[in-house]
C-alpha atoms as a PDB file:
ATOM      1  CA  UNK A   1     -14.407  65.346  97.075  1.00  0.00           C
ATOM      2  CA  UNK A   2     -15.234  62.039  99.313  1.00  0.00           C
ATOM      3  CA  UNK A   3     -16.087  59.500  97.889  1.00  0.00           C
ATOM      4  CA  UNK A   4     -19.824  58.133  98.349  1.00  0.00           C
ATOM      5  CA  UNK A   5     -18.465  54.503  98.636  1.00  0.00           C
ATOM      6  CA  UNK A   6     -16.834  55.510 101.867  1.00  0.00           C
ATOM      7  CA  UNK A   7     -19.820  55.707 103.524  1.00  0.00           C
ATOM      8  CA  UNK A   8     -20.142  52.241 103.631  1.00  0.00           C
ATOM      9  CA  UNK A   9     -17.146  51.011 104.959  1.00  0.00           C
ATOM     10  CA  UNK A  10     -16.158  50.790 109.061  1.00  0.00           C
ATOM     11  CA  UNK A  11     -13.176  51.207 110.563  1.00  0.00           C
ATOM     12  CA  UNK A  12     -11.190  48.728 108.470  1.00  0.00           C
ATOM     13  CA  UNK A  13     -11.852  50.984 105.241  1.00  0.00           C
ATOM     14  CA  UNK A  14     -12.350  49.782 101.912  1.00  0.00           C
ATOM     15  CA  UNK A  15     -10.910  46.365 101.494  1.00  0.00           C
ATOM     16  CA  UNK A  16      -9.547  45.452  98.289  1.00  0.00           C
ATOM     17  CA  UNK A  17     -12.459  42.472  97.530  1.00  0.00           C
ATOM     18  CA  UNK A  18     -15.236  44.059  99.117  1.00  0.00           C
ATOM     19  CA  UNK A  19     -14.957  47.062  96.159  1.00  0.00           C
ATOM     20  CA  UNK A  20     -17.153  47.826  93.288  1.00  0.00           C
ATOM     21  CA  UNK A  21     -18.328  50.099  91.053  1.00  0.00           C
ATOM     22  CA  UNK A  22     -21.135  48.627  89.369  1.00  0.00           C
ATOM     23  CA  UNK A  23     -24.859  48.308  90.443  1.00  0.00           C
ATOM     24  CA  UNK A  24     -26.069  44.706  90.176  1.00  0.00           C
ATOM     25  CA  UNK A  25     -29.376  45.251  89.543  1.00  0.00           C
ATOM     26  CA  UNK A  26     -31.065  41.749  90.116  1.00  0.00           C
ATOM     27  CA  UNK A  27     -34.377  42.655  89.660  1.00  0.00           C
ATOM     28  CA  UNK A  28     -32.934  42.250  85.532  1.00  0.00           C
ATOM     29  CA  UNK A  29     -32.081  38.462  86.550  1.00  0.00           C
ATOM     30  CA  UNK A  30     -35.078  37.348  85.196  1.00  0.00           C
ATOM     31  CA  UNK A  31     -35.834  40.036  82.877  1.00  0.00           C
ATOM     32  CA  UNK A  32     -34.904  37.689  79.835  1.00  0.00           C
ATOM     33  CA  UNK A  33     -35.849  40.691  76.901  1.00  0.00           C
ATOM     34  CA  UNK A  34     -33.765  43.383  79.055  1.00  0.00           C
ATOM     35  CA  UNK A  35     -30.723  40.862  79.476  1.00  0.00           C
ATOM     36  CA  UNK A  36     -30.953  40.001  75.405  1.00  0.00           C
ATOM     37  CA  UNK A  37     -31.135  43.629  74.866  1.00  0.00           C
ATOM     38  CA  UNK A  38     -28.071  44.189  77.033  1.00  0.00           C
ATOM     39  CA  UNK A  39     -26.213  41.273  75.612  1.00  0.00           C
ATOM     40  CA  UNK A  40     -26.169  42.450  72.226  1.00  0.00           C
ATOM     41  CA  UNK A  41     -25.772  46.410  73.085  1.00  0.00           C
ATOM     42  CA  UNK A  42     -22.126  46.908  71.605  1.00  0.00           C
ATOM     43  CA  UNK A  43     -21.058  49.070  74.489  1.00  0.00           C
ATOM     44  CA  UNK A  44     -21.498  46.011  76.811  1.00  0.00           C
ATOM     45  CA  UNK A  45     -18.950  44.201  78.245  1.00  0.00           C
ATOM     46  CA  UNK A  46     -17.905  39.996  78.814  1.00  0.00           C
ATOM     47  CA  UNK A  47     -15.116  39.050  81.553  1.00  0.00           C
ATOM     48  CA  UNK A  48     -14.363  35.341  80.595  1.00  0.00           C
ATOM     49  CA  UNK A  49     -12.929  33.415  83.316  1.00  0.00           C
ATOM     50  CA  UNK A  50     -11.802  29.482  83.807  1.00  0.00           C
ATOM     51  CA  UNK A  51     -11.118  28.392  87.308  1.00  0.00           C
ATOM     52  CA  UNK A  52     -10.515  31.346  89.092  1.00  0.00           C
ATOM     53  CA  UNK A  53      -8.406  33.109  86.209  1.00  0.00           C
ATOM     54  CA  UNK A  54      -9.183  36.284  83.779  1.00  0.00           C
ATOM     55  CA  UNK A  55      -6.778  37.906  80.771  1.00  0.00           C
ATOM     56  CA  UNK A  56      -5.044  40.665  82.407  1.00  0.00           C
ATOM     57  CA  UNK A  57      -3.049  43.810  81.000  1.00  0.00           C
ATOM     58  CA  UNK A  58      -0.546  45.343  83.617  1.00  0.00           C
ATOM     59  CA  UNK A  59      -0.212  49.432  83.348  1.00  0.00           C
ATOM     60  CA  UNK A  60       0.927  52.111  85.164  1.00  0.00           C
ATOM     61  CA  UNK A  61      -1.299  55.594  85.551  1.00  0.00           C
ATOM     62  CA  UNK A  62       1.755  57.948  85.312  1.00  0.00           C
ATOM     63  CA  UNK A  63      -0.408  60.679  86.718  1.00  0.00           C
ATOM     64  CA  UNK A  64      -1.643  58.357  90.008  1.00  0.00           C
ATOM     65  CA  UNK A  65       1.741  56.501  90.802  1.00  0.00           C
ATOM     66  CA  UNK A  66       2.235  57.731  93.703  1.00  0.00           C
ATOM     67  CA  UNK A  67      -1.550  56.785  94.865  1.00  0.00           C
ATOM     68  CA  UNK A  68      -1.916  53.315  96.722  1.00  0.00           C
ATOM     69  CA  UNK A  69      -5.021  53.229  94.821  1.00  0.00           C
ATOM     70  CA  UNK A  70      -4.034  53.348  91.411  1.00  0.00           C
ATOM     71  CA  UNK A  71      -5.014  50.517  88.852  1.00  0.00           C
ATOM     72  CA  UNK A  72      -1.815  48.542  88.520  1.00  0.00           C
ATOM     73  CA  UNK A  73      -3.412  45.999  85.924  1.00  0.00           C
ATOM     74  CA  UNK A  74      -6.840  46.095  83.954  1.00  0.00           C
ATOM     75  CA  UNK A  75      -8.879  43.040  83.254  1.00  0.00           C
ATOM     76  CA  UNK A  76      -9.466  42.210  79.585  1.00  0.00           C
ATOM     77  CA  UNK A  77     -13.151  42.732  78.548  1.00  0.00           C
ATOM     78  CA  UNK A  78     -14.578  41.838  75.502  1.00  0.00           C
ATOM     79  CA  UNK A  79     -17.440  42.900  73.289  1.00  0.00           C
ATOM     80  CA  UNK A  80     -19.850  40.087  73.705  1.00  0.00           C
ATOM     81  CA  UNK A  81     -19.830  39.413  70.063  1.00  0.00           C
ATOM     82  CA  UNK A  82     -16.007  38.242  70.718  1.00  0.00           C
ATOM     83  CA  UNK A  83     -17.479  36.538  73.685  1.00  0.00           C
ATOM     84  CA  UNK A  84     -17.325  32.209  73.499  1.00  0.00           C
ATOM     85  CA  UNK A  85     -20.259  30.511  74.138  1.00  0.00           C
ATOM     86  CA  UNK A  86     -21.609  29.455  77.514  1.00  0.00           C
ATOM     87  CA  UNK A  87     -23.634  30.227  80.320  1.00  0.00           C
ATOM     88  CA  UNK A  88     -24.114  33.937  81.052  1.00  0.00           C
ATOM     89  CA  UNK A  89     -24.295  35.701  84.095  1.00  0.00           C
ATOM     90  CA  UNK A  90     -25.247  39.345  84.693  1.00  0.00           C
ATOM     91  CA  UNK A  91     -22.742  41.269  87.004  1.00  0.00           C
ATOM     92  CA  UNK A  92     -24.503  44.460  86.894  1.00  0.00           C
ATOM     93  CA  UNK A  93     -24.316  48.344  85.011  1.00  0.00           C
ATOM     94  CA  UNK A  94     -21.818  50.786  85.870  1.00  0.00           C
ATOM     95  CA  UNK A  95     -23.241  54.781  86.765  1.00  0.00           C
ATOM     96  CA  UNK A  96     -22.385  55.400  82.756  1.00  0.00           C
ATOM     97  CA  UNK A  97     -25.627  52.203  82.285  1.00  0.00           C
ATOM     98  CA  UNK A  98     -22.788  50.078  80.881  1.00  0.00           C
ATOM     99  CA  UNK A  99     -23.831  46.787  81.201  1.00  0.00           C
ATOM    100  CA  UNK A 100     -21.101  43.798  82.386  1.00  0.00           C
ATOM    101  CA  UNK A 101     -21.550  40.270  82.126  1.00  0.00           C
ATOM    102  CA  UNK A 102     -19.159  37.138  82.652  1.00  0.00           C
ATOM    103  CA  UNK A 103     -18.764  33.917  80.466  1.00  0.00           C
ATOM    104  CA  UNK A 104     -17.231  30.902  82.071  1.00  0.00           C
ATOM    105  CA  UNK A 105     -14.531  29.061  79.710  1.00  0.00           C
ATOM    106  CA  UNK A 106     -12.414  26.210  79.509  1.00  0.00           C
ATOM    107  CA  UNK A 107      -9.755  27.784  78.518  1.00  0.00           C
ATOM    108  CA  UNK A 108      -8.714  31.572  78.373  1.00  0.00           C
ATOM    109  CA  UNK A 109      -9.465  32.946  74.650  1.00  0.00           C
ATOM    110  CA  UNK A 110      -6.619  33.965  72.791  1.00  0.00           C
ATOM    111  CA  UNK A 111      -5.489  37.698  72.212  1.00  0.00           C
ATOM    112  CA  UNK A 112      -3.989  39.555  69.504  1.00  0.00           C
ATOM    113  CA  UNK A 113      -2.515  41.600  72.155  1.00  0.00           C
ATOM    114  CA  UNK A 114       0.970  39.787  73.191  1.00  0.00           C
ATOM    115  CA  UNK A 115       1.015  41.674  76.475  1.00  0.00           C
ATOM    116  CA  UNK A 116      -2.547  40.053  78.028  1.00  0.00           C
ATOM    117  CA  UNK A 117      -1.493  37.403  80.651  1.00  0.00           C
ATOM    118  CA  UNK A 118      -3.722  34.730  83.167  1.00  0.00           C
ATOM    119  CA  UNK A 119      -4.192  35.967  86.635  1.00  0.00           C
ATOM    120  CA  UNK A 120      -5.827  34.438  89.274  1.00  0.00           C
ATOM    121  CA  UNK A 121      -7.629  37.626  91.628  1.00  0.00           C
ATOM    122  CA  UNK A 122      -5.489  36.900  94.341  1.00  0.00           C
ATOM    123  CA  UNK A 123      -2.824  37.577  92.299  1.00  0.00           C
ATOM    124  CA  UNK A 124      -4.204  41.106  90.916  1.00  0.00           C
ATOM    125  CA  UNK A 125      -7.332  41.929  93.468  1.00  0.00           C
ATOM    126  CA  UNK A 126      -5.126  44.712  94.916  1.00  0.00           C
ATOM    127  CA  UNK A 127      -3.875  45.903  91.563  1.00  0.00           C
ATOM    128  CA  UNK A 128      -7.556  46.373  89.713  1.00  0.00           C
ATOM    129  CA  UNK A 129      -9.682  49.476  90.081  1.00  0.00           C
ATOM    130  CA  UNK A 130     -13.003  49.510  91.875  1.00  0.00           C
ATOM    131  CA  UNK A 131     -15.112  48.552  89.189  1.00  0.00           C
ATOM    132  CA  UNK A 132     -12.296  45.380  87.571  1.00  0.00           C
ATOM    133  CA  UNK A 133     -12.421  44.366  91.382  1.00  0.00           C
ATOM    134  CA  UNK A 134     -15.381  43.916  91.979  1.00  0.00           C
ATOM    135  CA  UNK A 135     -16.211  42.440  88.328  1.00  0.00           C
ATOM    136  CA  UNK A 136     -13.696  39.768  88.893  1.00  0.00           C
ATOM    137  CA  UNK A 137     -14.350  38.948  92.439  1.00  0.00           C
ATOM    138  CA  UNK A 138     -18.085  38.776  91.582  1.00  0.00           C
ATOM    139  CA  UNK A 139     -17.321  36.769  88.215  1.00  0.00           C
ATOM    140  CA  UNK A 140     -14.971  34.072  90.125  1.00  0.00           C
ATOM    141  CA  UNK A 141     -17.351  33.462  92.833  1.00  0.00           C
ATOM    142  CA  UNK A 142     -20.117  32.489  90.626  1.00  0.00           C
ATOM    143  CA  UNK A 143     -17.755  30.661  88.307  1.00  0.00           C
ATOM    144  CA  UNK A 144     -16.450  28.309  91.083  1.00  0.00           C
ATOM    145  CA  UNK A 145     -20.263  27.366  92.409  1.00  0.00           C
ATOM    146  CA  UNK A 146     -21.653  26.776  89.036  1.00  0.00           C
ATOM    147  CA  UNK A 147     -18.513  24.382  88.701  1.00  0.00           C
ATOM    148  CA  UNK A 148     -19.110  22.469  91.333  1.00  0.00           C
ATOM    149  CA  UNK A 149     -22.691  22.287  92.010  1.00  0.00           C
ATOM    150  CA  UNK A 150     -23.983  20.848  88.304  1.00  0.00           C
ATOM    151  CA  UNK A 151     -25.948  17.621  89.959  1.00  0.00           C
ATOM    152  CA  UNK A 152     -29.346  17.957  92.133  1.00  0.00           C
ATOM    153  CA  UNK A 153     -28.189  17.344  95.706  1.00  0.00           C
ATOM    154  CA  UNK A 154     -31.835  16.324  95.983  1.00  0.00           C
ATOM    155  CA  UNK A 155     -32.300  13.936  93.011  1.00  0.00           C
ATOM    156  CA  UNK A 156     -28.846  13.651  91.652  1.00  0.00           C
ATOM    157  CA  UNK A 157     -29.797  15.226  88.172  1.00  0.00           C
ATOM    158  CA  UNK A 158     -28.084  17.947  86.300  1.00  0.00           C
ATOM    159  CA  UNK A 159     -29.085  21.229  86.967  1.00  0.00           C
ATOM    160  CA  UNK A 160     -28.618  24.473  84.453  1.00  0.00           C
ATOM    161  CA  UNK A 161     -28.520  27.682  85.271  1.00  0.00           C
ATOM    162  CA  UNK A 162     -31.051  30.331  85.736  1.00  0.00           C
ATOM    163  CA  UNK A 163     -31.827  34.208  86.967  1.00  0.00           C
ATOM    164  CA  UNK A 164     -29.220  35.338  85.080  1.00  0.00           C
ATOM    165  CA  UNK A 165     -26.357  32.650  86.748  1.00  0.00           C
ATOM    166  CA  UNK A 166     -27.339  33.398  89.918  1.00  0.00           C
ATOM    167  CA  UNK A 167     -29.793  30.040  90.138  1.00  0.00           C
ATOM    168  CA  UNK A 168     -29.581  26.813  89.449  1.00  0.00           C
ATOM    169  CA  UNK A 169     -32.475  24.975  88.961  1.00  0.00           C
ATOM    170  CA  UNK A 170     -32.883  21.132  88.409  1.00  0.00           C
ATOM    171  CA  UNK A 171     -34.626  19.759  85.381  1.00  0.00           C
ATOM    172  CA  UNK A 172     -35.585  16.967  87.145  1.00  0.00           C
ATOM    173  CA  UNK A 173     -37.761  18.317  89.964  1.00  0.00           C
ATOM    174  CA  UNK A 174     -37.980  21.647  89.736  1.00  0.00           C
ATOM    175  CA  UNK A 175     -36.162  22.521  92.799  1.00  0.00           C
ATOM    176  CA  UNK A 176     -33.691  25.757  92.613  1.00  0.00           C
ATOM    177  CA  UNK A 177     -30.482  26.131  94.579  1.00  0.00           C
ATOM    178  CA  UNK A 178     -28.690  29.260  95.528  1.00  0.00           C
ATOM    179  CA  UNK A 179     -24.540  30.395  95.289  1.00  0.00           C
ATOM    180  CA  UNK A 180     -22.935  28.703  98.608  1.00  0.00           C
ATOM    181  CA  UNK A 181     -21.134  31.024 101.023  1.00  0.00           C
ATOM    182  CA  UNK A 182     -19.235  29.800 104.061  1.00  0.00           C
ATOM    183  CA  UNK A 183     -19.044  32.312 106.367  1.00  0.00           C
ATOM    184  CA  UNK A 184     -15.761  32.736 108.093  1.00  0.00           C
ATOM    185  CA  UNK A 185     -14.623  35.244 111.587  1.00  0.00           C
ATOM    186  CA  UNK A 186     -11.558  36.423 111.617  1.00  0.00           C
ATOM    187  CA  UNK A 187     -10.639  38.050 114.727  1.00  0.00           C
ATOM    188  CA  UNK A 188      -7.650  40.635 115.993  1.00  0.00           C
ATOM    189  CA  UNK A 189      -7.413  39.065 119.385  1.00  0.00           C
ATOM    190  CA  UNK A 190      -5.358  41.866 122.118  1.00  0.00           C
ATOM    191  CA  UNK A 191      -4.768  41.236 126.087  1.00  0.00           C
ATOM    192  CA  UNK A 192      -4.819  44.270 128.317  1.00  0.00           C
ATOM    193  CA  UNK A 193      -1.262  45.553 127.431  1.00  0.00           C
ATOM    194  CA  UNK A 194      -2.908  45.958 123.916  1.00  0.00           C
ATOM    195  CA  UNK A 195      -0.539  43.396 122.641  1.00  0.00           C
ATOM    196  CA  UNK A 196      -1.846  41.698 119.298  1.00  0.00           C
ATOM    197  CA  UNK A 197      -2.373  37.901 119.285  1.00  0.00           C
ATOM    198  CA  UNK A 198      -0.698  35.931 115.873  1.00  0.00           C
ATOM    199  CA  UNK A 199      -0.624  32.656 115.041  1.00  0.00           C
ATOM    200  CA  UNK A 200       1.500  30.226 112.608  1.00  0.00           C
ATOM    201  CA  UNK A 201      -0.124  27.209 110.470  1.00  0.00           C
ATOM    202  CA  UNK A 202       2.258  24.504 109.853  1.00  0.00           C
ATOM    203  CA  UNK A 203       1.524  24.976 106.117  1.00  0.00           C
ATOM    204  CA  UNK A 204       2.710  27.812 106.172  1.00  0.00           C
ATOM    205  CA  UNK A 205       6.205  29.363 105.817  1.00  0.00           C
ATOM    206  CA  UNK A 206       8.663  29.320 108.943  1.00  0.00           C
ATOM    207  CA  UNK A 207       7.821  32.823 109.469  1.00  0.00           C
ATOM    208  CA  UNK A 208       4.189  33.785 107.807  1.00  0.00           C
ATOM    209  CA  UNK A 209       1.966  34.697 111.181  1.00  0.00           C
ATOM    210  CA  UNK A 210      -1.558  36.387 110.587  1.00  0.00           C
ATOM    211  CA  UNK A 211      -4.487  36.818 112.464  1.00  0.00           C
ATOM    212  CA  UNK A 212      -7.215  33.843 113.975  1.00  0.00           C
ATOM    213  CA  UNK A 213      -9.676  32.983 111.936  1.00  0.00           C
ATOM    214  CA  UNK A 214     -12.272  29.582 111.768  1.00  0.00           C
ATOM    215  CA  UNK A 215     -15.986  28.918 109.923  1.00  0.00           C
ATOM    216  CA  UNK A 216     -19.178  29.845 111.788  1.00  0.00           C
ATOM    217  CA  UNK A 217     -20.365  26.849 112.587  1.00  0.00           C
ATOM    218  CA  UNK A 218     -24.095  25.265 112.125  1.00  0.00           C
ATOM    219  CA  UNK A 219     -26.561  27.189 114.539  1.00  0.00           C
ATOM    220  CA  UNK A 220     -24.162  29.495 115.537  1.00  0.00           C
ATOM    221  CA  UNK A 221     -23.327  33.214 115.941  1.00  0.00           C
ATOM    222  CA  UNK A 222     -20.919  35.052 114.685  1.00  0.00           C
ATOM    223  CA  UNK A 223     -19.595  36.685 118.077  1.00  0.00           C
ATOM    224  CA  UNK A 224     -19.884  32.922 119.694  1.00  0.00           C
ATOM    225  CA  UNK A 225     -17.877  31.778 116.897  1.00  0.00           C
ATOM    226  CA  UNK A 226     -15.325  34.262 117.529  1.00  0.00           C
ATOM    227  CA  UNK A 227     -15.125  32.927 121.441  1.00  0.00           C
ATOM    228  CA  UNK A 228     -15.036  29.185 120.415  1.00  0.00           C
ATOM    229  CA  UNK A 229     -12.175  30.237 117.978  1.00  0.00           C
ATOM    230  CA  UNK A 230     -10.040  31.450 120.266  1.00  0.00           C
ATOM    231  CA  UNK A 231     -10.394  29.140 122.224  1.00  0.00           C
ATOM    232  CA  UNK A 232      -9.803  26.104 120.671  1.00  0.00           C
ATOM    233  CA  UNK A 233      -7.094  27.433 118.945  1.00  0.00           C
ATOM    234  CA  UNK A 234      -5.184  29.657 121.461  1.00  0.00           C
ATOM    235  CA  UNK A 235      -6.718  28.542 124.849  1.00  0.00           C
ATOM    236  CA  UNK A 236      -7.622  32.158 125.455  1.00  0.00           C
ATOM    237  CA  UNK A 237     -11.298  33.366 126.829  1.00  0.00           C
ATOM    238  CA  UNK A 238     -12.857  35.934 124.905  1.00  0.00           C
ATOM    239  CA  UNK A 239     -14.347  38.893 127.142  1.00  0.00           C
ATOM    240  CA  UNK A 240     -15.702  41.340 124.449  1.00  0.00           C
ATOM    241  CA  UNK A 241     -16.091  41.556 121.002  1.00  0.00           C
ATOM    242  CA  UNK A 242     -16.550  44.320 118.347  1.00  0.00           C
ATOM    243  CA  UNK A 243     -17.306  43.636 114.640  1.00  0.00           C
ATOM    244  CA  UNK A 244     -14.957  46.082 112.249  1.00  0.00           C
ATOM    245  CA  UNK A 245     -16.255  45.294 108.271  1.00  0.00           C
ATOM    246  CA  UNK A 246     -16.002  42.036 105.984  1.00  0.00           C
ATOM    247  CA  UNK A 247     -14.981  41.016 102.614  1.00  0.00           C
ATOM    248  CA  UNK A 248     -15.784  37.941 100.452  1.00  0.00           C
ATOM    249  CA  UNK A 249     -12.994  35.453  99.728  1.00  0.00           C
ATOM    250  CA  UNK A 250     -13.747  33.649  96.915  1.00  0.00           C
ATOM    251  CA  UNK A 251     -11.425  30.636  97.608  1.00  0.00           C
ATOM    252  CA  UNK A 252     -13.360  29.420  97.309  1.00  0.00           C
ATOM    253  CA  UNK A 253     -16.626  30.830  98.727  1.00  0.00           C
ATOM    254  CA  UNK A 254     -16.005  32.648 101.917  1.00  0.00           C
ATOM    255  CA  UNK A 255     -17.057  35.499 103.772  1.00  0.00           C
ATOM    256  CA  UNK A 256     -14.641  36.828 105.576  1.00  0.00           C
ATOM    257  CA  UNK A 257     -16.090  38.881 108.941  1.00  0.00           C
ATOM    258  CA  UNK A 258     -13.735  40.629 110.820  1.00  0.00           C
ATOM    259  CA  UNK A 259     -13.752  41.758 114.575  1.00  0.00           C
ATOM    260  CA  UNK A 260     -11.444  42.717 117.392  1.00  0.00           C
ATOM    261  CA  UNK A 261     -11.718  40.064 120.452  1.00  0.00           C
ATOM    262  CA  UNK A 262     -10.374  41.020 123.918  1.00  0.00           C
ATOM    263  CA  UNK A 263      -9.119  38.807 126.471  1.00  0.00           C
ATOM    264  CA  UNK A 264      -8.030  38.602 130.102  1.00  0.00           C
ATOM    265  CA  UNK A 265      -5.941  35.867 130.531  1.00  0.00           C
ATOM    266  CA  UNK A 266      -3.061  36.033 128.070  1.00  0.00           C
ATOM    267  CA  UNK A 267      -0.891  33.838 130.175  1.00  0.00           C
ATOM    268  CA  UNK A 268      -3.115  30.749 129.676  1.00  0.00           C
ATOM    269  CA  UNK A 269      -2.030  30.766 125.742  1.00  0.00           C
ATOM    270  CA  UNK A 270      -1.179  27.768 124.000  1.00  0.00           C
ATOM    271  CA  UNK A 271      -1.425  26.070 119.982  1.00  0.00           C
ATOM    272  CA  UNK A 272      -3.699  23.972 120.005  1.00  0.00           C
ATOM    273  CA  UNK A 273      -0.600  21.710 117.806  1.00  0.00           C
ATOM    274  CA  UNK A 274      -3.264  21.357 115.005  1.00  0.00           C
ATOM    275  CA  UNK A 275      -5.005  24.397 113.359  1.00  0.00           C
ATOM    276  CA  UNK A 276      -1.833  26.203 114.814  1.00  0.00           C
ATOM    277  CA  UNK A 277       1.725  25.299 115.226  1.00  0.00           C
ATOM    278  CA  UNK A 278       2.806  28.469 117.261  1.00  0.00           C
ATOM    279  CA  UNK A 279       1.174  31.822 118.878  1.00  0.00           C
ATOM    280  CA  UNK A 280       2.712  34.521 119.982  1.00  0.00           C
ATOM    281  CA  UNK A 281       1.806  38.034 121.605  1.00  0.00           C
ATOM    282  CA  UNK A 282       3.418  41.550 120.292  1.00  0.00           C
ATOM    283  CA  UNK A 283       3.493  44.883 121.225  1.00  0.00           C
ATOM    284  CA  UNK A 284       3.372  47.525 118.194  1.00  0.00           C
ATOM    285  CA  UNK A 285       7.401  47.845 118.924  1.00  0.00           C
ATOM    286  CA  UNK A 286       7.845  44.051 118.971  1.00  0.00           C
ATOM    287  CA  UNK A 287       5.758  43.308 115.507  1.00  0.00           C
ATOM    288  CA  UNK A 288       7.564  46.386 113.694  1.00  0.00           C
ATOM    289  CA  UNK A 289      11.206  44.724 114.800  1.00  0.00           C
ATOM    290  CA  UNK A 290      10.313  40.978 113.876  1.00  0.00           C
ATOM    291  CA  UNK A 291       8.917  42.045 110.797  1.00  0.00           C
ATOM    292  CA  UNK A 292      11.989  44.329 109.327  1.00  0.00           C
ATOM    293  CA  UNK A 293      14.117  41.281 110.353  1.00  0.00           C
ATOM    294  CA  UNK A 294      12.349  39.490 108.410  1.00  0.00           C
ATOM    295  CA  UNK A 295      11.128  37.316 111.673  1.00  0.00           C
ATOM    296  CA  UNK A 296       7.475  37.832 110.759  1.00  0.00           C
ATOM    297  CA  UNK A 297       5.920  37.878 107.000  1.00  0.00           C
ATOM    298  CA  UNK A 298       2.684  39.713 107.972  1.00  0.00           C
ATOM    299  CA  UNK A 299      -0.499  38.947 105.964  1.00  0.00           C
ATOM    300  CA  UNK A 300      -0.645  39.766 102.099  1.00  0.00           C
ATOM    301  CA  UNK A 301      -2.648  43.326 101.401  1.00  0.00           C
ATOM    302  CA  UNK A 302      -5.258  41.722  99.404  1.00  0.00           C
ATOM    303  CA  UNK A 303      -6.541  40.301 102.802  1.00  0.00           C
ATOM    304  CA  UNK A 304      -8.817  41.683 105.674  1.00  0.00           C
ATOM    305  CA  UNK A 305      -5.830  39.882 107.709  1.00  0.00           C
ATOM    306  CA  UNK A 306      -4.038  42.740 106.878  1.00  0.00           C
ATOM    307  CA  UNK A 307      -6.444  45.385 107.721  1.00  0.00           C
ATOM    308  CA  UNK A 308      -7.319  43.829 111.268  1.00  0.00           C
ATOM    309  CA  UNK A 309      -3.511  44.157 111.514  1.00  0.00           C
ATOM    310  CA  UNK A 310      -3.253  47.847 110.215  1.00  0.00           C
ATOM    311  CA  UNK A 311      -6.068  48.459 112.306  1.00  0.00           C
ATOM    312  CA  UNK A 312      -5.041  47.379 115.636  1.00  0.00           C
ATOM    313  CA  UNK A 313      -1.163  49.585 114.675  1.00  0.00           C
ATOM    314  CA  UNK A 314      -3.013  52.897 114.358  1.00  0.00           C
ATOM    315  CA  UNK A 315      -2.630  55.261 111.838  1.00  0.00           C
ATOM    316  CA  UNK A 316      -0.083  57.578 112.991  1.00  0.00           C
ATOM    317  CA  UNK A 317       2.303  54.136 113.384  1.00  0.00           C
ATOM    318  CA  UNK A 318       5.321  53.997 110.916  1.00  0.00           C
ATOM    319  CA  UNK A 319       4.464  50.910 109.464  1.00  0.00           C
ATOM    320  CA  UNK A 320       7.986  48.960 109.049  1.00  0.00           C
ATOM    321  CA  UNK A 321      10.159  48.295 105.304  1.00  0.00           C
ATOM    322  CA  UNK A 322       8.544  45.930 103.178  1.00  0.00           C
ATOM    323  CA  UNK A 323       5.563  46.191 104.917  1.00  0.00           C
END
């Protein structure tokens, strides 16, 4: 049987951030009885997290090994009762009207269970099911604005946290602020040979190459962004542009929107010597070669990087060793 979720993916699929299996139901964010009521239901369920990190268990499903999308690890979820103390915010139910929330710590709690370990979601995002995924991702976003938005940007006083952590509101004046998200194109960039356009950050390694990418600036759009991008960073003009899907990246508050940019005039490129170091064209032929020499470390799989990349190969491509 499909899956429903499909439905609402593009051509890039389901990306491993953008998942979820829970319904978030915010018209319960200021439904303080219904939230108590959840809160103390036994059945419910408390991710704590502290700066981007959660108790994992690793496992294997020895019936789905052979699945790319089998959980690999599990998040550690507590009754709330076994929950510390803190703000709370309200992730959402799940279809069985389990209800999730998560508790920002400190410090992780300690476990009985020897085998629970800190990991950051970049670490585990593609090892989690669905539901773990999208409770973590969710969890860590709101964990990191909360952390660093506790003063009034208007008044300078501290501000606590309302509609269910997904608010904060100043006790000062009154005034409520909303989760920050930077959004962020990320663009497959191809000449008319269909080659694929990477580029190489000095911070990265010698040989990590991925995909453009840059933050939508003030007053602009997306697809102008996209242009500008290219640009700037490649010398390249942009002649079309189609968008493909998006996934958040909370590191620490992006959204990540992905397209495919086409350009005419691949001989004009250049690194800018800044954002980029180097940029380089390949055909299909060329990437698969650099990259089982180990010439080219392609983008993790926990990125949209990745999928753009997948993407623009084609299905029926034999995607190299290692990949």
């Amino acid at each position: 049987m499909a899956d429903p979720r499909d439905e609402l993916t593009g051509p890039l699929g389901r990306l491993a951030l953008g998942r979820s299996a829970v319904d978030r139901q915010s018209e319960l964010r200021l439904d303080e009885p219904a939230l108590a009521a959840a809160w103390s239901n036994p059945d419910s369920r408390v991710l704590v997290v502290s700066e981007g990190r959660a108790l994992v268990l690793d496992e294997v499903d020895p019936v789905a090994t052979d699945s790319p999308d089998a959980a690999l690890a599990r998040l550690v979820l507590l009754p709330s009762l076994d929950a510390p103390e803190g703000e709370r915010f309200f992730l959402g139910r799940d279809e069985q009207g389990r209800a999730y929330f998560a508790v920002p710590a400190e410090t992780l709690p300690g476990r009985q269970d020897a085998d629970a370990r800190s990991a950051s979601l970049r670490e585990v995002g593609m090892m989690l099911s669905d539901l773990d995924a999208g409770l973590f991702t969710h969890a860590v976003a709101l964990e990191y604005w909360h952390r660093s938005h506790r003063f009034c940007p208007r008044c300078g006083h501290p501000m606590q946290a309302a509609s269910a952590g997904h608010v904060r509101r100043c006790a000062q004046c009154g005034t409520e602020h909303y989760p920050r998200t930077d959004p962020a194109v990320i663009m497959a960039v191809t000449d008319p040979e269909d080659r694929l356009l990477l580029g190489r950050q000095a911070a990265w390694d010698a040989n990590r190459y991925s995909v453009l990418a840059g933050f939508v600036e003030p007053g602009e759009s997306l697809e102008s962004a996209v242009a500008r991008e290219v640009a700037e960073e490649a010398g390249l003009t942009v002649t079309g542009v189609e968008y493909l899907g998006s996934q958040p990246w909370p590191f620490p508050c992006s959204l990540m929107l992905g397209f495919r940019a086409r350009v005419d005039d691949p001989e004009r490129i250049r690194a800018d010597g800044d954002e980029l170091q180097e940029v380089r064209w390949f055909s299909r032929a060329e990437l698969s070669a650099a990259i089982e020499a180990g010439e080219v470390i392609p983008a993790g799989r926990i990125s949209i990087a990745r999928k753009l990349i997948e993407n623009w190969f084609g299905e029926d491509w034999n995607h190299p060793a290692g990949w």
